[in-house]
PDB file of N, CA and C in Angstrom:
ATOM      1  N   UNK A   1     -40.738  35.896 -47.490  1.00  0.00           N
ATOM      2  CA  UNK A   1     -40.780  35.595 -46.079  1.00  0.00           C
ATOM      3  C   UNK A   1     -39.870  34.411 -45.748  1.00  0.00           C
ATOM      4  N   UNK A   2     -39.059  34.556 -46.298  1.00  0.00           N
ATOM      5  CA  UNK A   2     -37.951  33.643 -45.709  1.00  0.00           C
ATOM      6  C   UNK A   2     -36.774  33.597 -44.882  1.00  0.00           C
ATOM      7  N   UNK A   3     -37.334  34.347 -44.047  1.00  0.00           N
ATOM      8  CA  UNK A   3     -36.324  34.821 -42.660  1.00  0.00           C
ATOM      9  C   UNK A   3     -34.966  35.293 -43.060  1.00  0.00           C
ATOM     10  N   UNK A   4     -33.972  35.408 -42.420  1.00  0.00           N
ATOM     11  CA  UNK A   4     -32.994  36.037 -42.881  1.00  0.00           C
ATOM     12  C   UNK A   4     -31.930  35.554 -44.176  1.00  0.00           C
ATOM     13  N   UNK A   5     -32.927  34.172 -44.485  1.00  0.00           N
ATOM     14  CA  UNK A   5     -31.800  33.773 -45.561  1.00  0.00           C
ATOM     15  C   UNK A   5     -32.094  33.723 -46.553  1.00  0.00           C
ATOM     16  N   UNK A   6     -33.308  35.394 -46.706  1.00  0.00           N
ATOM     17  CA  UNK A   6     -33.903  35.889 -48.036  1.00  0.00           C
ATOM     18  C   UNK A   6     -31.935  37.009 -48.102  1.00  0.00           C
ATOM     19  N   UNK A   7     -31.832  37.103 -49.854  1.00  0.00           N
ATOM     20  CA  UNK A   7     -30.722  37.387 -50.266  1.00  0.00           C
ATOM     21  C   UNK A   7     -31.457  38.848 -50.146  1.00  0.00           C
ATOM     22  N   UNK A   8     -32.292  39.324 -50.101  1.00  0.00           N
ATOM     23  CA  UNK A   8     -32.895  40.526 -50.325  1.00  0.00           C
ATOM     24  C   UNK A   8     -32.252  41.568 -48.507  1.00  0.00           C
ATOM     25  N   UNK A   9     -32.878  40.434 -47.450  1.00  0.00           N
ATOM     26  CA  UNK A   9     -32.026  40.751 -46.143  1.00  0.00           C
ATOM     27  C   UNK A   9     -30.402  40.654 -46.148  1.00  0.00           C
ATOM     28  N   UNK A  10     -29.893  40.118 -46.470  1.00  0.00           N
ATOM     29  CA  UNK A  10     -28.157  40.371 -46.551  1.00  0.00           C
ATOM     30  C   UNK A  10     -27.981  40.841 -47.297  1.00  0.00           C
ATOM     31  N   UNK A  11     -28.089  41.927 -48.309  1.00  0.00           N
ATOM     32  CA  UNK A  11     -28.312  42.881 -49.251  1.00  0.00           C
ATOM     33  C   UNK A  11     -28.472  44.583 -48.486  1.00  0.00           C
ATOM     34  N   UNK A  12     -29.489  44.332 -47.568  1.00  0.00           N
ATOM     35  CA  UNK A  12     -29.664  45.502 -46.726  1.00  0.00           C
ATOM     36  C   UNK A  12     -28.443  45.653 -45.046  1.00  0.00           C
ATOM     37  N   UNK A  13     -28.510  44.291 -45.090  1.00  0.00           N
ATOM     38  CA  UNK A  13     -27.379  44.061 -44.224  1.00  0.00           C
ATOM     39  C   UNK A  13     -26.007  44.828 -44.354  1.00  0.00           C
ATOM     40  N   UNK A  14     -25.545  44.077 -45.741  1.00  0.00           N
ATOM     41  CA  UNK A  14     -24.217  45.075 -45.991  1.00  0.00           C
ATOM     42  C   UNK A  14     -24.109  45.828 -46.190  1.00  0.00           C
ATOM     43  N   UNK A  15     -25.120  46.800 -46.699  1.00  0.00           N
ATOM     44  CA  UNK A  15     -25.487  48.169 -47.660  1.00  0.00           C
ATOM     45  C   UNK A  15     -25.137  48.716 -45.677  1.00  0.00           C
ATOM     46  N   UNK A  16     -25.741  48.041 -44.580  1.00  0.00           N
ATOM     47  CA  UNK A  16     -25.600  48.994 -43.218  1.00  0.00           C
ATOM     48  C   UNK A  16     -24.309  49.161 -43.078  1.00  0.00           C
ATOM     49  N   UNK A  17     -23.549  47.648 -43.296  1.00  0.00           N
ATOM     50  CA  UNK A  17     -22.305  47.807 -42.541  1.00  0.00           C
ATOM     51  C   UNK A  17     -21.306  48.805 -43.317  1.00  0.00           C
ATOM     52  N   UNK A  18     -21.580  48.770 -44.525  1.00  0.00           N
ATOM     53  CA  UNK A  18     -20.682  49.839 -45.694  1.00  0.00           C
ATOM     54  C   UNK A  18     -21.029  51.249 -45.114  1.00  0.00           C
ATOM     55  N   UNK A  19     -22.427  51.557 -44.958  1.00  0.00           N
ATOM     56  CA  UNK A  19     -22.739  52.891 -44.113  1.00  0.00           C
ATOM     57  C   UNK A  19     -21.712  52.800 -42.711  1.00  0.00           C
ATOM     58  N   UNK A  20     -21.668  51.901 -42.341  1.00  0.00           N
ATOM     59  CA  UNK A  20     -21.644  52.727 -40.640  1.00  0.00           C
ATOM     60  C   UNK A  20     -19.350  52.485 -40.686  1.00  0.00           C
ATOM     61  N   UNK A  21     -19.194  51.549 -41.251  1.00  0.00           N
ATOM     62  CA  UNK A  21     -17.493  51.155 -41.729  1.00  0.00           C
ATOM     63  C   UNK A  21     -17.035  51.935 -42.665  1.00  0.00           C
ATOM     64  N   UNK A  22     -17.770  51.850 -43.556  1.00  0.00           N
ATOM     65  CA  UNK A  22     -17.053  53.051 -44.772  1.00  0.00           C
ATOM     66  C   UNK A  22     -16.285  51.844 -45.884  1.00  0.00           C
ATOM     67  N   UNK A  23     -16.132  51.885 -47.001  1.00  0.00           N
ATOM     68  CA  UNK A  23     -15.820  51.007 -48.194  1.00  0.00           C
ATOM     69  C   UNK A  23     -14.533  50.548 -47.763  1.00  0.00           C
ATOM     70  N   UNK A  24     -13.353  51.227 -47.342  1.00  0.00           N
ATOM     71  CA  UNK A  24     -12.442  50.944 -47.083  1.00  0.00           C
ATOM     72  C   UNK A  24     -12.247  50.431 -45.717  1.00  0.00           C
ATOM     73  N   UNK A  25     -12.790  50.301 -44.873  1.00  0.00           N
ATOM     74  CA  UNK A  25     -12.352  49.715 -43.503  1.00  0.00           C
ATOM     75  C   UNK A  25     -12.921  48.276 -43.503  1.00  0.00           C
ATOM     76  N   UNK A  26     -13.857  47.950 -44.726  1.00  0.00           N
ATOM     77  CA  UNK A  26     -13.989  46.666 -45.007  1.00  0.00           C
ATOM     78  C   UNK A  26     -13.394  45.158 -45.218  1.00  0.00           C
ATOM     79  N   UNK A  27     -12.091  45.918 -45.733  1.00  0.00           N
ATOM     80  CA  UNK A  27     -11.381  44.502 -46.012  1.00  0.00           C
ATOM     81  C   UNK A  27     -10.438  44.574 -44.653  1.00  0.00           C
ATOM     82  N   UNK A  28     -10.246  45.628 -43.420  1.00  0.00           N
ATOM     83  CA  UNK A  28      -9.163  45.716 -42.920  1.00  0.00           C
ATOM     84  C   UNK A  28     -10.319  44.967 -41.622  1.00  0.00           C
ATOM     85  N   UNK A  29     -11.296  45.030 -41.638  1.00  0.00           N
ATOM     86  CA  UNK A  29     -12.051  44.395 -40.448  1.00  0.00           C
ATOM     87  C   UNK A  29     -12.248  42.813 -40.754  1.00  0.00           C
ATOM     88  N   UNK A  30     -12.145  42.625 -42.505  1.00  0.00           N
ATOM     89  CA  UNK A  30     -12.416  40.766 -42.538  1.00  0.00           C
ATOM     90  C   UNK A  30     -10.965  40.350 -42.434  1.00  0.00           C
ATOM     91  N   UNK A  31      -9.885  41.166 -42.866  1.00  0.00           N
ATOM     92  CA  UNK A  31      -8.870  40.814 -42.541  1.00  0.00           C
ATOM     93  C   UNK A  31      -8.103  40.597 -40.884  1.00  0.00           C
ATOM     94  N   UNK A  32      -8.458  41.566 -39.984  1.00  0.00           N
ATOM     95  CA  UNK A  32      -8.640  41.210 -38.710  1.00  0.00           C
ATOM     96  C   UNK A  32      -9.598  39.895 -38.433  1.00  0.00           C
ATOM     97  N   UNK A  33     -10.582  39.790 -39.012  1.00  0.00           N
ATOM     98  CA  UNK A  33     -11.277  38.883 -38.127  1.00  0.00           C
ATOM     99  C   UNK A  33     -10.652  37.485 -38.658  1.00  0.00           C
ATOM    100  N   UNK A  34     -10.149  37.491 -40.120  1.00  0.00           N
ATOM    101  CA  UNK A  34      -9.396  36.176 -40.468  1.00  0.00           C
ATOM    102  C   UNK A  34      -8.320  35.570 -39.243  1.00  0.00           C
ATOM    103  N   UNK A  35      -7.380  36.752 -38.797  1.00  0.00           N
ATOM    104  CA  UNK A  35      -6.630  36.766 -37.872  1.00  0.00           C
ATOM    105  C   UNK A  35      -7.000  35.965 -37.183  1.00  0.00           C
ATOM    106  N   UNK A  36      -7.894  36.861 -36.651  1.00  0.00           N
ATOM    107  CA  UNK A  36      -8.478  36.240 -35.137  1.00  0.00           C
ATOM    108  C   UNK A  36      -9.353  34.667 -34.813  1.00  0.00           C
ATOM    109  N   UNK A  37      -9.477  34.500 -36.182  1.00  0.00           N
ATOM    110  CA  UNK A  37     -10.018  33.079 -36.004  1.00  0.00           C
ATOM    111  C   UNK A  37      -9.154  32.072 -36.550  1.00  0.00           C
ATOM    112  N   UNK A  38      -7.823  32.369 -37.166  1.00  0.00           N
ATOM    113  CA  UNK A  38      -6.946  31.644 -37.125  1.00  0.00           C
ATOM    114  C   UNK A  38      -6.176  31.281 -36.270  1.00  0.00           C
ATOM    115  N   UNK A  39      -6.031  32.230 -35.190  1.00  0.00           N
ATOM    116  CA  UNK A  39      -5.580  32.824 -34.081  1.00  0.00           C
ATOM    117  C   UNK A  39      -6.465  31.511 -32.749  1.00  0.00           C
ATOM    118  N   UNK A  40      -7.785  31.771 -32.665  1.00  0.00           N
ATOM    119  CA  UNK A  40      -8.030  30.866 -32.243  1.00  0.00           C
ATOM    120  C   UNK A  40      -8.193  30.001 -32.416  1.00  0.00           C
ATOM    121  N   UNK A  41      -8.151  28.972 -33.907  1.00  0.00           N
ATOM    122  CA  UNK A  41      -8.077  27.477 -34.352  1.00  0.00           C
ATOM    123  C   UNK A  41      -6.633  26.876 -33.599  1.00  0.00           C
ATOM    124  N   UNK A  42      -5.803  28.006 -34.406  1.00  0.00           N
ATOM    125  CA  UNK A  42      -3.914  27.398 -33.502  1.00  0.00           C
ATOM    126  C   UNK A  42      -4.397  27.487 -32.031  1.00  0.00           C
ATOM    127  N   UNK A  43      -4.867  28.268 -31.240  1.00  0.00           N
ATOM    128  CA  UNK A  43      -4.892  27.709 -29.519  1.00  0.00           C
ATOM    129  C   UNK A  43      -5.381  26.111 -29.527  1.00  0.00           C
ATOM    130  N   UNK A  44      -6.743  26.585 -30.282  1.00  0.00           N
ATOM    131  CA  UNK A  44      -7.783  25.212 -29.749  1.00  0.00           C
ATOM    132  C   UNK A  44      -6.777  24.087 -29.974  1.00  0.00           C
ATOM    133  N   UNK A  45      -6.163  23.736 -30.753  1.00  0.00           N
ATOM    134  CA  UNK A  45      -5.297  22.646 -31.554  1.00  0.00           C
ATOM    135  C   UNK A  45      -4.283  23.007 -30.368  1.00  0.00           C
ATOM    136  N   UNK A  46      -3.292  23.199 -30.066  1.00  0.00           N
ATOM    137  CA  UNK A  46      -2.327  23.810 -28.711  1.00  0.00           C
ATOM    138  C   UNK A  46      -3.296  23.084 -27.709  1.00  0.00           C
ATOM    139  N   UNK A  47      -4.190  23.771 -27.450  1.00  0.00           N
ATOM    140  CA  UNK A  47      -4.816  22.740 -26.275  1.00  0.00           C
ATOM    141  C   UNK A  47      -5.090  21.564 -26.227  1.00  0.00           C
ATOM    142  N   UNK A  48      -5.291  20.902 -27.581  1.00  0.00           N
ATOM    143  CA  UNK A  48      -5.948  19.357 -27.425  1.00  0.00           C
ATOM    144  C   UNK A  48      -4.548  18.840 -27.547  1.00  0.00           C
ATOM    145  N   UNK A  49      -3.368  19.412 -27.883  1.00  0.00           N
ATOM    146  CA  UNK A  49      -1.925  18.978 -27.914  1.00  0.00           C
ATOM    147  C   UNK A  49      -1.492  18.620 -26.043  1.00  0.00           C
ATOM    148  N   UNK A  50      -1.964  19.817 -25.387  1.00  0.00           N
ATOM    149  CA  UNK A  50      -0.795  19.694 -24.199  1.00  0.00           C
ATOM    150  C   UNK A  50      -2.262  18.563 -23.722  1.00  0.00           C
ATOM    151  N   UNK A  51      -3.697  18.752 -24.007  1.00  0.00           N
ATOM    152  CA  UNK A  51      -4.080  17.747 -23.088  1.00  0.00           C
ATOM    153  C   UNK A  51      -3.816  16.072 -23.428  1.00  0.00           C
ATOM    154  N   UNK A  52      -3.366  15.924 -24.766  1.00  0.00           N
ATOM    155  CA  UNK A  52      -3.061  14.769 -25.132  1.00  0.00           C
ATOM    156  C   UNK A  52      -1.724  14.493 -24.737  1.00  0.00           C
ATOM    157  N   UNK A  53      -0.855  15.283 -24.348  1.00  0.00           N
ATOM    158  CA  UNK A  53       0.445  15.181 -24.188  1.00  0.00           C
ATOM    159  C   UNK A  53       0.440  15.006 -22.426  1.00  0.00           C
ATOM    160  N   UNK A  54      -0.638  15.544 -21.266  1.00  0.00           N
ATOM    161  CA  UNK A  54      -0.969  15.565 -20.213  1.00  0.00           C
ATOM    162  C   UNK A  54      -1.453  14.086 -19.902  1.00  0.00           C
ATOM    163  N   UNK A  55      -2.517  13.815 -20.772  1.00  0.00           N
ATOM    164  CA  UNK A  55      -2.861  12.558 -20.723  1.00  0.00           C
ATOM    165  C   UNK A  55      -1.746  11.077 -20.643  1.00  0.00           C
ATOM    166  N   UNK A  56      -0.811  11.228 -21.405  1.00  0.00           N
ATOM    167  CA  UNK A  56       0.418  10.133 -22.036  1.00  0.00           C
ATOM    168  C   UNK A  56       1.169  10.251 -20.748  1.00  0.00           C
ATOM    169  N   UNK A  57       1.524  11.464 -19.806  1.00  0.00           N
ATOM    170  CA  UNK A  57       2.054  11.678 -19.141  1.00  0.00           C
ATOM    171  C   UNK A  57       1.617  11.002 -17.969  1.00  0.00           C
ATOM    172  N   UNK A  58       0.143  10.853 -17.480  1.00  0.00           N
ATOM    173  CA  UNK A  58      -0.574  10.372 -16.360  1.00  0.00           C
ATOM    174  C   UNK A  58      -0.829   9.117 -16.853  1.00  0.00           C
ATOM    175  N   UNK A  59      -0.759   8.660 -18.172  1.00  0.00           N
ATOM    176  CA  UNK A  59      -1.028   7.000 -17.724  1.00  0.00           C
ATOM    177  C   UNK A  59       0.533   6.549 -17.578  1.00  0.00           C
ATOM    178  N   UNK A  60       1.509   6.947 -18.123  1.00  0.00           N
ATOM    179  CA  UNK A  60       2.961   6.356 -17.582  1.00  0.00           C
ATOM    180  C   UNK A  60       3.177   6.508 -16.392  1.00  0.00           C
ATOM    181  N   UNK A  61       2.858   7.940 -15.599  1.00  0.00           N
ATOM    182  CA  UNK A  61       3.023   7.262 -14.313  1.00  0.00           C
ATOM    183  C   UNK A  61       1.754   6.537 -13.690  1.00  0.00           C
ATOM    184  N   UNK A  62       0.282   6.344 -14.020  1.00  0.00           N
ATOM    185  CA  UNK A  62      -0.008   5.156 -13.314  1.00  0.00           C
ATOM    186  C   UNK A  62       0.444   3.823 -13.461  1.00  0.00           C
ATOM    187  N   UNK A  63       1.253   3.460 -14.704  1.00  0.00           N
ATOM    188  CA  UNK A  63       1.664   2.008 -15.118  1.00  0.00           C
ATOM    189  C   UNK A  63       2.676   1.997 -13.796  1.00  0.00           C
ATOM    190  N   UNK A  64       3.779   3.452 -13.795  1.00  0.00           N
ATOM    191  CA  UNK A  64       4.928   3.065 -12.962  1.00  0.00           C
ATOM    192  C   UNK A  64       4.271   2.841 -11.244  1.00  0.00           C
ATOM    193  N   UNK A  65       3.009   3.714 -11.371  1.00  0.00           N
ATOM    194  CA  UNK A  65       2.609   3.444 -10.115  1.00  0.00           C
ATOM    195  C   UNK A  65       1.970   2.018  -9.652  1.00  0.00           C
ATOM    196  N   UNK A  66       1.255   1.710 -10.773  1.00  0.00           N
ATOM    197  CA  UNK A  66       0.865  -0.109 -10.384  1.00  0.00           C
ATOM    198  C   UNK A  66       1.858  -0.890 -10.482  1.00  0.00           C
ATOM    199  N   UNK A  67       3.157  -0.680 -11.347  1.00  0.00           N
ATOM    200  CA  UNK A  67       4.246  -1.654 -11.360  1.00  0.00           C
ATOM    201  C   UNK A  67       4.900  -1.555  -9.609  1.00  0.00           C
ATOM    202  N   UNK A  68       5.236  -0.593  -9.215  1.00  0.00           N
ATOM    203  CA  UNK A  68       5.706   0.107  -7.457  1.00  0.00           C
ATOM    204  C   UNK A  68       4.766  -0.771  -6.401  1.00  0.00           C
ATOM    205  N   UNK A  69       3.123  -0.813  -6.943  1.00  0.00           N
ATOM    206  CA  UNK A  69       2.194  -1.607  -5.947  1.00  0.00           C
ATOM    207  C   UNK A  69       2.575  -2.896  -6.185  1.00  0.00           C
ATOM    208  N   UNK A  70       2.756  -3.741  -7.406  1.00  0.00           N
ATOM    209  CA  UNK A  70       3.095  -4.788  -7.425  1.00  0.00           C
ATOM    210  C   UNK A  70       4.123  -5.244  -6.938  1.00  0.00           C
ATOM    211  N   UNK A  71       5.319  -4.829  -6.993  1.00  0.00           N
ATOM    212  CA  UNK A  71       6.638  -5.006  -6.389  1.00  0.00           C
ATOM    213  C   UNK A  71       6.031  -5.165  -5.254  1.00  0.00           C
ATOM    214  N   UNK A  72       5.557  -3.891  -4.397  1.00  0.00           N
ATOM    215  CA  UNK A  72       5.809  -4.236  -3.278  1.00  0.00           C
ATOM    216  C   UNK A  72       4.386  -5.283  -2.748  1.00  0.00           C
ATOM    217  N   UNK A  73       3.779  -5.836  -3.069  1.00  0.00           N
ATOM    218  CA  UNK A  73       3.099  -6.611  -3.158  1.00  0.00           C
ATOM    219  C   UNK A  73       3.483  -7.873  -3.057  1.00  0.00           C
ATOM    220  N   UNK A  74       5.071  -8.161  -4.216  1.00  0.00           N
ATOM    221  CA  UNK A  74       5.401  -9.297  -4.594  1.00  0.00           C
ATOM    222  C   UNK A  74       6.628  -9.325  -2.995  1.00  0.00           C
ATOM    223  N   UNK A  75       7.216  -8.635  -2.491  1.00  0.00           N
ATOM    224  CA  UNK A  75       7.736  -8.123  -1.513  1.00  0.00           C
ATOM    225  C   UNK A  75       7.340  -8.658  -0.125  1.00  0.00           C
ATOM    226  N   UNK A  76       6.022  -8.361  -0.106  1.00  0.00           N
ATOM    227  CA  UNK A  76       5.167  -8.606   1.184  1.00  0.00           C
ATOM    228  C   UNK A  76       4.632 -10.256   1.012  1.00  0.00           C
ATOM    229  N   UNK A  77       4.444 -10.471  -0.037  1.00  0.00           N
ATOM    230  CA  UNK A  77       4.523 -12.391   0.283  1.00  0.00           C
ATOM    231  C   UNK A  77       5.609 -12.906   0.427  1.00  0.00           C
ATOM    232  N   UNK A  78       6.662 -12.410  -0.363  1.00  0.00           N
ATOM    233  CA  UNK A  78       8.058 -13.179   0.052  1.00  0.00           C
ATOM    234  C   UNK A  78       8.094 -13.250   1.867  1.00  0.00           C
ATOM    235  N   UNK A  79       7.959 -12.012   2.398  1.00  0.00           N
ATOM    236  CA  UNK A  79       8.438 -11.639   3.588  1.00  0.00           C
ATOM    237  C   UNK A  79       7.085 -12.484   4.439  1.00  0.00           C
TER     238      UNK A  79
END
């Protein structure tokens, strides 16, 4: 009674999936799914790229934008 992470249940498990896949469509479905989750590690990583690269982008222009307020800041006391 040890819920599914008796070896006796993943035993009957695969014995289904070999029934309903067939011996040979086995390695061509873990081989797809390798794909596909390599597939989505490279996006996830791509995304934390452009948002880190998005990020670098918006604090340079707020620096250029507080340097623009200051000028004209320093501008408006002269005057």
């Amino acid at each position: 009674m040890g819920g599914w992470s008796s070896p006796s249940h993943w035993l009957i498990i695969l014995l289904i999936v070999v029934l309903l896949f067939g011996a040979k469509k086995i390695p061509e479905l873990a081989k797809g799914l390798g794909k596909g989750i390599k597939t989505f590690k490279d996006e996830m990583n791509s995304d934390d790229e452009t948002a880190k690269n998005t990020q670098k982008i918006e604090e340079k222009q707020n620096k250029e934008n507080n340097a623009n307020i200051d000028a004209n800041i320093d501008e408006t006391k002269k005057a």
